[in-house]
PDB file of N, CA and C in Angstrom:
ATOM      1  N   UNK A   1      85.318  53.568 114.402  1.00  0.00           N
ATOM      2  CA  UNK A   1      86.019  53.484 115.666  1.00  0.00           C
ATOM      3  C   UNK A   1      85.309  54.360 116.688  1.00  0.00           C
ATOM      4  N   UNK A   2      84.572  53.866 117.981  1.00  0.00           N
ATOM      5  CA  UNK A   2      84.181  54.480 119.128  1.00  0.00           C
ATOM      6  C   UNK A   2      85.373  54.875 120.025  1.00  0.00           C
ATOM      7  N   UNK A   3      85.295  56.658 120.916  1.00  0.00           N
ATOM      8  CA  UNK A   3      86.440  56.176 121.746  1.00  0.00           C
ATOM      9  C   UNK A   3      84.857  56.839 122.750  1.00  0.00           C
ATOM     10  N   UNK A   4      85.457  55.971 124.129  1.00  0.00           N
ATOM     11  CA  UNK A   4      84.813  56.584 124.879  1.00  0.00           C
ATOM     12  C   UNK A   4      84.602  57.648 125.789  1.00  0.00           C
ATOM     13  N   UNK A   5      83.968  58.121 126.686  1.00  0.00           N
ATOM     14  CA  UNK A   5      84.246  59.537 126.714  1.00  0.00           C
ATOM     15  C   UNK A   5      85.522  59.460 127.765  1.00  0.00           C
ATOM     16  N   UNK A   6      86.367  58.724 129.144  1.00  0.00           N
ATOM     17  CA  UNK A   6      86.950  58.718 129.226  1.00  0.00           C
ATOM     18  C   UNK A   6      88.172  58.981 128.706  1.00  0.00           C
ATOM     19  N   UNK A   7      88.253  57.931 127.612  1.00  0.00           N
ATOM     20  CA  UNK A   7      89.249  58.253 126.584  1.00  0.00           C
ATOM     21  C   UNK A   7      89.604  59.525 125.911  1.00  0.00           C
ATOM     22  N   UNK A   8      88.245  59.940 125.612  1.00  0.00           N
ATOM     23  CA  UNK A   8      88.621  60.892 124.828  1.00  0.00           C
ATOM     24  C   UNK A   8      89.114  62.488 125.842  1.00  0.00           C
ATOM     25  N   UNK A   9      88.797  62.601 126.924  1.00  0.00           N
ATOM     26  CA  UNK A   9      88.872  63.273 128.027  1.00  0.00           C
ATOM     27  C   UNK A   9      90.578  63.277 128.257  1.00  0.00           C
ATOM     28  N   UNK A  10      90.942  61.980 128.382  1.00  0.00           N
ATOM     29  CA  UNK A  10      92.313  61.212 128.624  1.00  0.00           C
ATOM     30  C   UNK A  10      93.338  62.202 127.647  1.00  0.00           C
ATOM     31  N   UNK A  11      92.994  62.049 126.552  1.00  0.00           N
ATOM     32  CA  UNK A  11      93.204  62.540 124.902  1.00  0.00           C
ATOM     33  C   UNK A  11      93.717  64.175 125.327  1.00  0.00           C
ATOM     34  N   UNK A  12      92.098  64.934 125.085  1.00  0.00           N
ATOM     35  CA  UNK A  12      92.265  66.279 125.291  1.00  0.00           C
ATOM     36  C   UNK A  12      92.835  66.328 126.567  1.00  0.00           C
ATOM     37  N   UNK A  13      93.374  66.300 127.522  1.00  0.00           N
ATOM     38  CA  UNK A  13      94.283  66.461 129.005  1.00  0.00           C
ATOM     39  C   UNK A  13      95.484  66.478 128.787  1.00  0.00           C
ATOM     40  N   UNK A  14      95.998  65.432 127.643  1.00  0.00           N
ATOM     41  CA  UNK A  14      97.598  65.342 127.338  1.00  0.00           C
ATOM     42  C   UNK A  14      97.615  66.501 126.383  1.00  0.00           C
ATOM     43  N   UNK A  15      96.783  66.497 125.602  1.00  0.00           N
ATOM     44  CA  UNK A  15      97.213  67.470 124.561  1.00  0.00           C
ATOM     45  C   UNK A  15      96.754  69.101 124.703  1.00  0.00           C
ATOM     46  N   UNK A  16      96.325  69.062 125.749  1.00  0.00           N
ATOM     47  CA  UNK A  16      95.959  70.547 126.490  1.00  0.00           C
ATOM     48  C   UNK A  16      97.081  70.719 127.534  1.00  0.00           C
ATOM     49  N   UNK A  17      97.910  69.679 128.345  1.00  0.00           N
ATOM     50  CA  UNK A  17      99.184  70.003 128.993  1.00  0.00           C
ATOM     51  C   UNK A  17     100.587  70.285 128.475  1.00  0.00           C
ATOM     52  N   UNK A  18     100.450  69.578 127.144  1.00  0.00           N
ATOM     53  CA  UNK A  18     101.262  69.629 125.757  1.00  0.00           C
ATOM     54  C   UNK A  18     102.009  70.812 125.318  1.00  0.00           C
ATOM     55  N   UNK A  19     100.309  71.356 125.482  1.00  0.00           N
ATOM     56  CA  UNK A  19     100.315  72.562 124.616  1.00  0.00           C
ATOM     57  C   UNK A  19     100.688  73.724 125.378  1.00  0.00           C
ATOM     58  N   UNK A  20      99.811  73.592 126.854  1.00  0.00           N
ATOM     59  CA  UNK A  20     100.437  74.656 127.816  1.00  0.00           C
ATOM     60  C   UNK A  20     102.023  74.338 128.169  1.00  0.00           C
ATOM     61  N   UNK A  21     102.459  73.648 127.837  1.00  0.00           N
ATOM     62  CA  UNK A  21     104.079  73.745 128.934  1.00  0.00           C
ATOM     63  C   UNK A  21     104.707  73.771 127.383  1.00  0.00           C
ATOM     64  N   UNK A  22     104.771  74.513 126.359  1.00  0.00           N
ATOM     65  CA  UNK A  22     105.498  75.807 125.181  1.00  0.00           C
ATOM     66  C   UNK A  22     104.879  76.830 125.854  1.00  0.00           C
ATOM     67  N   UNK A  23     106.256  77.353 125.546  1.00  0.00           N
ATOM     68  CA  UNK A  23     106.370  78.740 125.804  1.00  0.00           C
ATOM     69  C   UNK A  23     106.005  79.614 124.334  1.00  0.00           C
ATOM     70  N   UNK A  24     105.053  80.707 125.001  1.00  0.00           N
ATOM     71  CA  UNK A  24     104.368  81.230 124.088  1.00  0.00           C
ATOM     72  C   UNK A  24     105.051  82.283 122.964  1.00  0.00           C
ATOM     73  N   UNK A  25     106.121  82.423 122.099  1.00  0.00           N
ATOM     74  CA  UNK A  25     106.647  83.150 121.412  1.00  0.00           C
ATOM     75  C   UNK A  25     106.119  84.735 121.282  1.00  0.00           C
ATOM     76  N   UNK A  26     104.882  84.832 120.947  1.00  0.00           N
ATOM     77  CA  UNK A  26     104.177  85.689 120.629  1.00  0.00           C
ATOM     78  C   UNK A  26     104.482  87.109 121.910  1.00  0.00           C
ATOM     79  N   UNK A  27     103.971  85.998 123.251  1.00  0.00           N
ATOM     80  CA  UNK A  27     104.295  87.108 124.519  1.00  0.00           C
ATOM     81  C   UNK A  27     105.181  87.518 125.094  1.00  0.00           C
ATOM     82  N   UNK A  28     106.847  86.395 124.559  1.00  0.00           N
ATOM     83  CA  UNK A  28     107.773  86.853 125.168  1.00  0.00           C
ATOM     84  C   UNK A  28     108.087  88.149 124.963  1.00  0.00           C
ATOM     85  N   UNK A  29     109.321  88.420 125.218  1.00  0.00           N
ATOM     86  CA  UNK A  29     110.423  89.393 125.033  1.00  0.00           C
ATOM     87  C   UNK A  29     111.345  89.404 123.685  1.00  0.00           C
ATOM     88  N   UNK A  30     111.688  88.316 123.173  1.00  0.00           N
ATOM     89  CA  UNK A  30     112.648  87.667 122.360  1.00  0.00           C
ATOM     90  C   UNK A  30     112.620  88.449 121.122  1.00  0.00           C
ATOM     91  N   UNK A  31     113.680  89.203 120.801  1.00  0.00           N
ATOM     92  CA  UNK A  31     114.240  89.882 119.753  1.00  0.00           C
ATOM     93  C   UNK A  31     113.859  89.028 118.158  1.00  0.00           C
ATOM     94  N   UNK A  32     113.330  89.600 117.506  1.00  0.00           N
ATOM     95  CA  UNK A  32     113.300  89.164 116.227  1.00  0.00           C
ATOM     96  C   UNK A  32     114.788  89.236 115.420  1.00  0.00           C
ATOM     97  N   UNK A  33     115.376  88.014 114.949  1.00  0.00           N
ATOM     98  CA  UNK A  33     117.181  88.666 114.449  1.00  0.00           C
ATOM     99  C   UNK A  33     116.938  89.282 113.247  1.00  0.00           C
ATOM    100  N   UNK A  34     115.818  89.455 112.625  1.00  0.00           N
ATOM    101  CA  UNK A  34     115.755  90.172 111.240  1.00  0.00           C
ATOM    102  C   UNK A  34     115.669  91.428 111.161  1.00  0.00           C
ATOM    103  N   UNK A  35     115.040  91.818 112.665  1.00  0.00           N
ATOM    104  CA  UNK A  35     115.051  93.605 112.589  1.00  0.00           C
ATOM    105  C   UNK A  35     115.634  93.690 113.966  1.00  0.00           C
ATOM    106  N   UNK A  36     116.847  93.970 114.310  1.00  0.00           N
ATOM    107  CA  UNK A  36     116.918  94.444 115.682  1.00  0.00           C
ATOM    108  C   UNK A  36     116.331  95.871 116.036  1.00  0.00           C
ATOM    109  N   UNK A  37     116.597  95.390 117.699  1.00  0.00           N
ATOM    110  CA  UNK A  37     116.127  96.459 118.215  1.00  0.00           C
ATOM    111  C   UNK A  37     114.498  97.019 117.519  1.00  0.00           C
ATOM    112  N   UNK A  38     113.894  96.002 116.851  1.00  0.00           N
ATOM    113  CA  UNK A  38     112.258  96.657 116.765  1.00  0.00           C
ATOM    114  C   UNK A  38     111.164  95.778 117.704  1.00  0.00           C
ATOM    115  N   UNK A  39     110.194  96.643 117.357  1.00  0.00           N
ATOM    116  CA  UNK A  39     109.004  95.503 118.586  1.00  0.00           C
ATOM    117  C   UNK A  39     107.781  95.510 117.238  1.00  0.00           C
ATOM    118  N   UNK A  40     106.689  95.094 117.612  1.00  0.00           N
ATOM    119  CA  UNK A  40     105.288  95.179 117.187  1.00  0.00           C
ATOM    120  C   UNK A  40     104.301  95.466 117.957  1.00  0.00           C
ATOM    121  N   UNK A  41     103.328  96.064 117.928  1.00  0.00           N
ATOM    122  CA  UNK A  41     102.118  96.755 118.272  1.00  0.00           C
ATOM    123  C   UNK A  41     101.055  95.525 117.983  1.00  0.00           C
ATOM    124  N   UNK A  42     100.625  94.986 119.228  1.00  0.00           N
ATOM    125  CA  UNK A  42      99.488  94.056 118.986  1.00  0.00           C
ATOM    126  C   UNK A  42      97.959  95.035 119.350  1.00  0.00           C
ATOM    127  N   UNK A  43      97.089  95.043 118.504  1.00  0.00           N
ATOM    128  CA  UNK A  43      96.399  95.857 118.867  1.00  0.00           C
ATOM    129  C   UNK A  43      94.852  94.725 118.066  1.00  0.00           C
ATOM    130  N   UNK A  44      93.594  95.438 118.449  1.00  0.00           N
ATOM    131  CA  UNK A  44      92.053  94.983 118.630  1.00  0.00           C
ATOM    132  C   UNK A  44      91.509  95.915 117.089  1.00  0.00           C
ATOM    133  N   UNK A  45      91.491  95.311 115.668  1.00  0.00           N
ATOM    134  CA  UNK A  45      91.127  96.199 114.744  1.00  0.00           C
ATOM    135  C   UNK A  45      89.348  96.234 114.759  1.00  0.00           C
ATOM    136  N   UNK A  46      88.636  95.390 116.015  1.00  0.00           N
ATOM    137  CA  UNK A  46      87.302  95.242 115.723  1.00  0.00           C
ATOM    138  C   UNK A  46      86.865  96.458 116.674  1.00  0.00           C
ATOM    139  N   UNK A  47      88.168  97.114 117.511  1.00  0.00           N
ATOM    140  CA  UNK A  47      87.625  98.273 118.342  1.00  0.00           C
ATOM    141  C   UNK A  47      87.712  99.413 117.345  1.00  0.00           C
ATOM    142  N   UNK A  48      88.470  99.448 116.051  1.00  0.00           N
ATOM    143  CA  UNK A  48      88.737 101.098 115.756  1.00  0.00           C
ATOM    144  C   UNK A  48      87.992 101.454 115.404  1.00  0.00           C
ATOM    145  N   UNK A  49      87.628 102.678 115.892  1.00  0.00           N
ATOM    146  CA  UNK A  49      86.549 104.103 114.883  1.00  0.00           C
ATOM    147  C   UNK A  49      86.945 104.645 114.124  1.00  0.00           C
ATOM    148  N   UNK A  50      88.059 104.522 113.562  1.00  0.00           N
ATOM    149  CA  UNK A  50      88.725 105.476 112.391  1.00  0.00           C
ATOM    150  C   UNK A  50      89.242 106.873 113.299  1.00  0.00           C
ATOM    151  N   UNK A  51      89.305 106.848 114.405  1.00  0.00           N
ATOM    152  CA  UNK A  51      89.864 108.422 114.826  1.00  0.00           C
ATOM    153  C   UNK A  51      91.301 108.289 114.112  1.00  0.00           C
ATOM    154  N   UNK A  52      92.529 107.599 113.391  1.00  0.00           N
ATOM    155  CA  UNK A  52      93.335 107.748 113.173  1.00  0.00           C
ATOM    156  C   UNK A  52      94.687 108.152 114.549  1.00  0.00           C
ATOM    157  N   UNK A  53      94.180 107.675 115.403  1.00  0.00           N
ATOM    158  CA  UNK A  53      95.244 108.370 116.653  1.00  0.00           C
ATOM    159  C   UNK A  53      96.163 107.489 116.566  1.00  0.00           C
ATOM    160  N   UNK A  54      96.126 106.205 116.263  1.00  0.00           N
ATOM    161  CA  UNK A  54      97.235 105.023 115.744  1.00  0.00           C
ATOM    162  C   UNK A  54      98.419 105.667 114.986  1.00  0.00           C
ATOM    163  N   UNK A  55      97.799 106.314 114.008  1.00  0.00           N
ATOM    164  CA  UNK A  55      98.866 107.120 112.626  1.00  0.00           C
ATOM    165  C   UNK A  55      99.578 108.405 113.376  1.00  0.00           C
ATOM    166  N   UNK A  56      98.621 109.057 113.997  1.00  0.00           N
ATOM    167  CA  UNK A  56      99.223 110.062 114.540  1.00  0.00           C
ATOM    168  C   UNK A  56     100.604 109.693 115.738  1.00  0.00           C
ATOM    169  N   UNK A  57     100.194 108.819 116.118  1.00  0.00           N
ATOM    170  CA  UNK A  57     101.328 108.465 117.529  1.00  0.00           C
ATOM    171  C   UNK A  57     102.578 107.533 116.617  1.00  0.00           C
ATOM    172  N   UNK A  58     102.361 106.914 115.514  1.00  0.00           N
ATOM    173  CA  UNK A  58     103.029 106.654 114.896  1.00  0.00           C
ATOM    174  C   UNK A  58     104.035 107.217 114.453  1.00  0.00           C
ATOM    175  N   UNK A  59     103.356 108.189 113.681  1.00  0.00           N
ATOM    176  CA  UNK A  59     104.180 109.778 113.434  1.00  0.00           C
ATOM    177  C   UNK A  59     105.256 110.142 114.076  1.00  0.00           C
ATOM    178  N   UNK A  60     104.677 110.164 114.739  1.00  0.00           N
ATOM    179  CA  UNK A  60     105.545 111.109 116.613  1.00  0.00           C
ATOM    180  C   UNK A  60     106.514 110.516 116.866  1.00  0.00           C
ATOM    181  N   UNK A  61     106.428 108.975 117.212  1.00  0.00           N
ATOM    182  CA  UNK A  61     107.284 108.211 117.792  1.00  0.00           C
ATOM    183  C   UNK A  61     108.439 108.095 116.810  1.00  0.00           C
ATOM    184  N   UNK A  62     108.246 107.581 115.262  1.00  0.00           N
ATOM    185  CA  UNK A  62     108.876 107.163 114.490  1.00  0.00           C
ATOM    186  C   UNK A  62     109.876 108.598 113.862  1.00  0.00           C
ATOM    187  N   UNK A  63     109.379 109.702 114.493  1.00  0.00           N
ATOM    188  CA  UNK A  63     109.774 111.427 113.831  1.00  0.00           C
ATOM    189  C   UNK A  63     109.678 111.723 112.221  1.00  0.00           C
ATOM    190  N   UNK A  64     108.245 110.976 111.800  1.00  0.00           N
ATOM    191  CA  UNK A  64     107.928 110.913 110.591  1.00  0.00           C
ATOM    192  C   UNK A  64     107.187 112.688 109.896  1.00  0.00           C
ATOM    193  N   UNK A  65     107.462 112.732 108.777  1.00  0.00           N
ATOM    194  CA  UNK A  65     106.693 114.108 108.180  1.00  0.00           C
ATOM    195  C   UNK A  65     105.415 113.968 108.976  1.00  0.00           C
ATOM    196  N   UNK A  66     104.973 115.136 108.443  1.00  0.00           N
ATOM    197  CA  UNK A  66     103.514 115.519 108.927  1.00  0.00           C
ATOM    198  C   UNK A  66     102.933 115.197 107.364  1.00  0.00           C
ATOM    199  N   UNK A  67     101.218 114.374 107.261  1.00  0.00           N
ATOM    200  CA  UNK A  67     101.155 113.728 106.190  1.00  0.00           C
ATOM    201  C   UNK A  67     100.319 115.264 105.533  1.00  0.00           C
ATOM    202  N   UNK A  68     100.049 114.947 104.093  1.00  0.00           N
ATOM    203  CA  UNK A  68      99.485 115.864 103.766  1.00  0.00           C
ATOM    204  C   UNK A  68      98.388 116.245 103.700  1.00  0.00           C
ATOM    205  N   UNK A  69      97.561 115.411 104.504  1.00  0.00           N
ATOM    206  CA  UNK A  69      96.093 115.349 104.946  1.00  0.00           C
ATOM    207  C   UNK A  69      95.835 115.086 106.358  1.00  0.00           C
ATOM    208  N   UNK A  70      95.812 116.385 107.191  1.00  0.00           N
ATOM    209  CA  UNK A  70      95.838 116.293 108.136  1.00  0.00           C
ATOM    210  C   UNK A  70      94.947 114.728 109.451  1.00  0.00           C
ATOM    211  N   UNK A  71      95.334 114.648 110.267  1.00  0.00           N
ATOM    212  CA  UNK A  71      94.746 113.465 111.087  1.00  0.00           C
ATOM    213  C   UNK A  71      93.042 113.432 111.458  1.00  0.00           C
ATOM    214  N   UNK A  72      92.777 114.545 111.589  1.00  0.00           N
ATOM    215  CA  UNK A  72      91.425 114.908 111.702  1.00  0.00           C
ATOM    216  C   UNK A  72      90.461 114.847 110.576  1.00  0.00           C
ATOM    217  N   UNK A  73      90.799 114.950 109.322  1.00  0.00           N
ATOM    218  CA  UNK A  73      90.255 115.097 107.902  1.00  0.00           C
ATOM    219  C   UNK A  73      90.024 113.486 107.826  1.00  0.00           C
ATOM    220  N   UNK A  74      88.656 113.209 107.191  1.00  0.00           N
ATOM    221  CA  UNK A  74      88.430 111.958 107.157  1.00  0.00           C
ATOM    222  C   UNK A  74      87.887 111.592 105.793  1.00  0.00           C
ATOM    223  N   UNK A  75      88.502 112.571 104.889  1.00  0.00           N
ATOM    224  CA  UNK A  75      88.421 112.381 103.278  1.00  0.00           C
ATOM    225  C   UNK A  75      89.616 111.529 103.053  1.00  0.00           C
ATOM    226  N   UNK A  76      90.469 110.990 103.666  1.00  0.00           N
ATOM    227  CA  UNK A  76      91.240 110.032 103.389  1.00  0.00           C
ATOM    228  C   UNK A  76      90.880 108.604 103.662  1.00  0.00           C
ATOM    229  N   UNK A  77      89.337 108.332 103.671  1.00  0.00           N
ATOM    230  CA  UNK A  77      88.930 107.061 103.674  1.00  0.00           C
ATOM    231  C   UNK A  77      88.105 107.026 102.334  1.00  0.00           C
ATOM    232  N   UNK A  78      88.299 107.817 101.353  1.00  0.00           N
ATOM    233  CA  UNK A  78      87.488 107.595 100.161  1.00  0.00           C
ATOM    234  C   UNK A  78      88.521 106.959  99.292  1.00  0.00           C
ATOM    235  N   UNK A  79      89.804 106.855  99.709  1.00  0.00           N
ATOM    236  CA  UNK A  79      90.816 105.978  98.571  1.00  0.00           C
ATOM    237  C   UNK A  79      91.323 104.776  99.958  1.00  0.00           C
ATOM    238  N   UNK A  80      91.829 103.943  99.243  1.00  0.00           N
ATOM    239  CA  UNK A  80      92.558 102.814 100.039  1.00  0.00           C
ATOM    240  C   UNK A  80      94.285 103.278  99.751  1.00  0.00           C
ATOM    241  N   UNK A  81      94.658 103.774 101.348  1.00  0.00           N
ATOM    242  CA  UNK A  81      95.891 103.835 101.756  1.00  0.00           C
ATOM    243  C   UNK A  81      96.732 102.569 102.082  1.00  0.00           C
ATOM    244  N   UNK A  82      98.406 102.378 101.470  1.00  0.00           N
ATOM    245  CA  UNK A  82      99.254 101.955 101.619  1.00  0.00           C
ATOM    246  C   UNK A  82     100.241 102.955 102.912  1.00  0.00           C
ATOM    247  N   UNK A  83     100.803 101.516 102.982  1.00  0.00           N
ATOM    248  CA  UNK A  83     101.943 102.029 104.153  1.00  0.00           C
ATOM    249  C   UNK A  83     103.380 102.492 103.135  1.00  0.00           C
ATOM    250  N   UNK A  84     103.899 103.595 103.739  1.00  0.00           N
ATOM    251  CA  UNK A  84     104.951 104.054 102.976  1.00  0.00           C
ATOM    252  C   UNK A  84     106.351 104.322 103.905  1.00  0.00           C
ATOM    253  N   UNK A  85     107.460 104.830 103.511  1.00  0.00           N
ATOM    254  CA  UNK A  85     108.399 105.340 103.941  1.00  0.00           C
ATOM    255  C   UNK A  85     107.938 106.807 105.017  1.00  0.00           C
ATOM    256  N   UNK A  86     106.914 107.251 104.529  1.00  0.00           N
ATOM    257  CA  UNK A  86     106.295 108.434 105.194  1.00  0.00           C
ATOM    258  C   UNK A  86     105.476 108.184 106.581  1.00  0.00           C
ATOM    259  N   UNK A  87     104.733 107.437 106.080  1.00  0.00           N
ATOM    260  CA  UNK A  87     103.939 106.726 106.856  1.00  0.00           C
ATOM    261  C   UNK A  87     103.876 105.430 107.291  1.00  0.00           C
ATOM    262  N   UNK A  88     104.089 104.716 108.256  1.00  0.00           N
ATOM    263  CA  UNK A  88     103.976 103.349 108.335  1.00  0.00           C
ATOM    264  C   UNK A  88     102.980 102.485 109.044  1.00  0.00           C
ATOM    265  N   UNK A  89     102.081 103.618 109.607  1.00  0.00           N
ATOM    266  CA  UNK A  89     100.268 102.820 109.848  1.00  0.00           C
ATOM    267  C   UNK A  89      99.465 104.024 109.143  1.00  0.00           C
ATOM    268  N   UNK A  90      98.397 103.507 108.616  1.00  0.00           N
ATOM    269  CA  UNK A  90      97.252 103.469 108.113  1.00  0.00           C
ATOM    270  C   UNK A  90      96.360 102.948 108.523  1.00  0.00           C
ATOM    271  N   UNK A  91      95.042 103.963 108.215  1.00  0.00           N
ATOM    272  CA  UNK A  91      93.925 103.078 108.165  1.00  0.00           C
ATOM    273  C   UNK A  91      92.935 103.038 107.279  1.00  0.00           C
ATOM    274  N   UNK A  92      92.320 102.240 106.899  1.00  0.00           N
ATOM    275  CA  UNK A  92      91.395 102.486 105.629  1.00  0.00           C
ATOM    276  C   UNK A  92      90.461 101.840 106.475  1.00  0.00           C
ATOM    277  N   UNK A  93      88.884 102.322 105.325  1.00  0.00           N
ATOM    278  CA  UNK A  93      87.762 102.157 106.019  1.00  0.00           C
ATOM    279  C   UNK A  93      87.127 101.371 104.742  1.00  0.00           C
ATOM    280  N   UNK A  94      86.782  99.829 105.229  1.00  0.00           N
ATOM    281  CA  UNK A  94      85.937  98.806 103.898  1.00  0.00           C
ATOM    282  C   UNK A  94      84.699  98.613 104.868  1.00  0.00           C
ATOM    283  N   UNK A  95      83.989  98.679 103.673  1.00  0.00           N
ATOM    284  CA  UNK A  95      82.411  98.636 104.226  1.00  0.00           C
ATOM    285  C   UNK A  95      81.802  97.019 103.771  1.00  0.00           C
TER     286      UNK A  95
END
């Protein structure tokens, strides 16, 4: 089956207007009903350097312990960290 390029132009136009007129979930506002009152942190993992300032502000905000390896110490990339009750970002470093 040939379509021609009209056609196919025709094609991608409906289904590119389709797609723009949904509303984007991701960017609204709209409460998740499974956790009220929480949000999520969309963030760029191809920018991090490992400074750990993610964990630290985490900390803060959430009024979590202070971990037992301080934020600056970067001997905590020789094991692979889980998220805990203590902590709830991490970062690990895979090579």
């Amino acid at each position: 089956m040939s379509v021609s390029r009209r056609t196919f132009l025709q094609i991608a136009g409906t289904v590119g207007v389709t797609a723009a007129s949904k509303p984007a979930l991701a960017g609204s506002s709209q409460e998740f009903v499974g956790f009220p009152d929480s949000y999520g942190v969309l963030h760029d993992t191809t920018l991090c350097v490992g400074c750990r300032r993610c964990e630290r502000a985490c900390n803060e905000v959430n009024d979590l312990p202070a971990p037992a390896t301080a934020f600056d110490d970067e001997s905590v990339f020789t094991q692979k960290r889980r998220t805990s009750a203590e902590s709830y970002t991490v970062v690990n470093r895979y090579h």
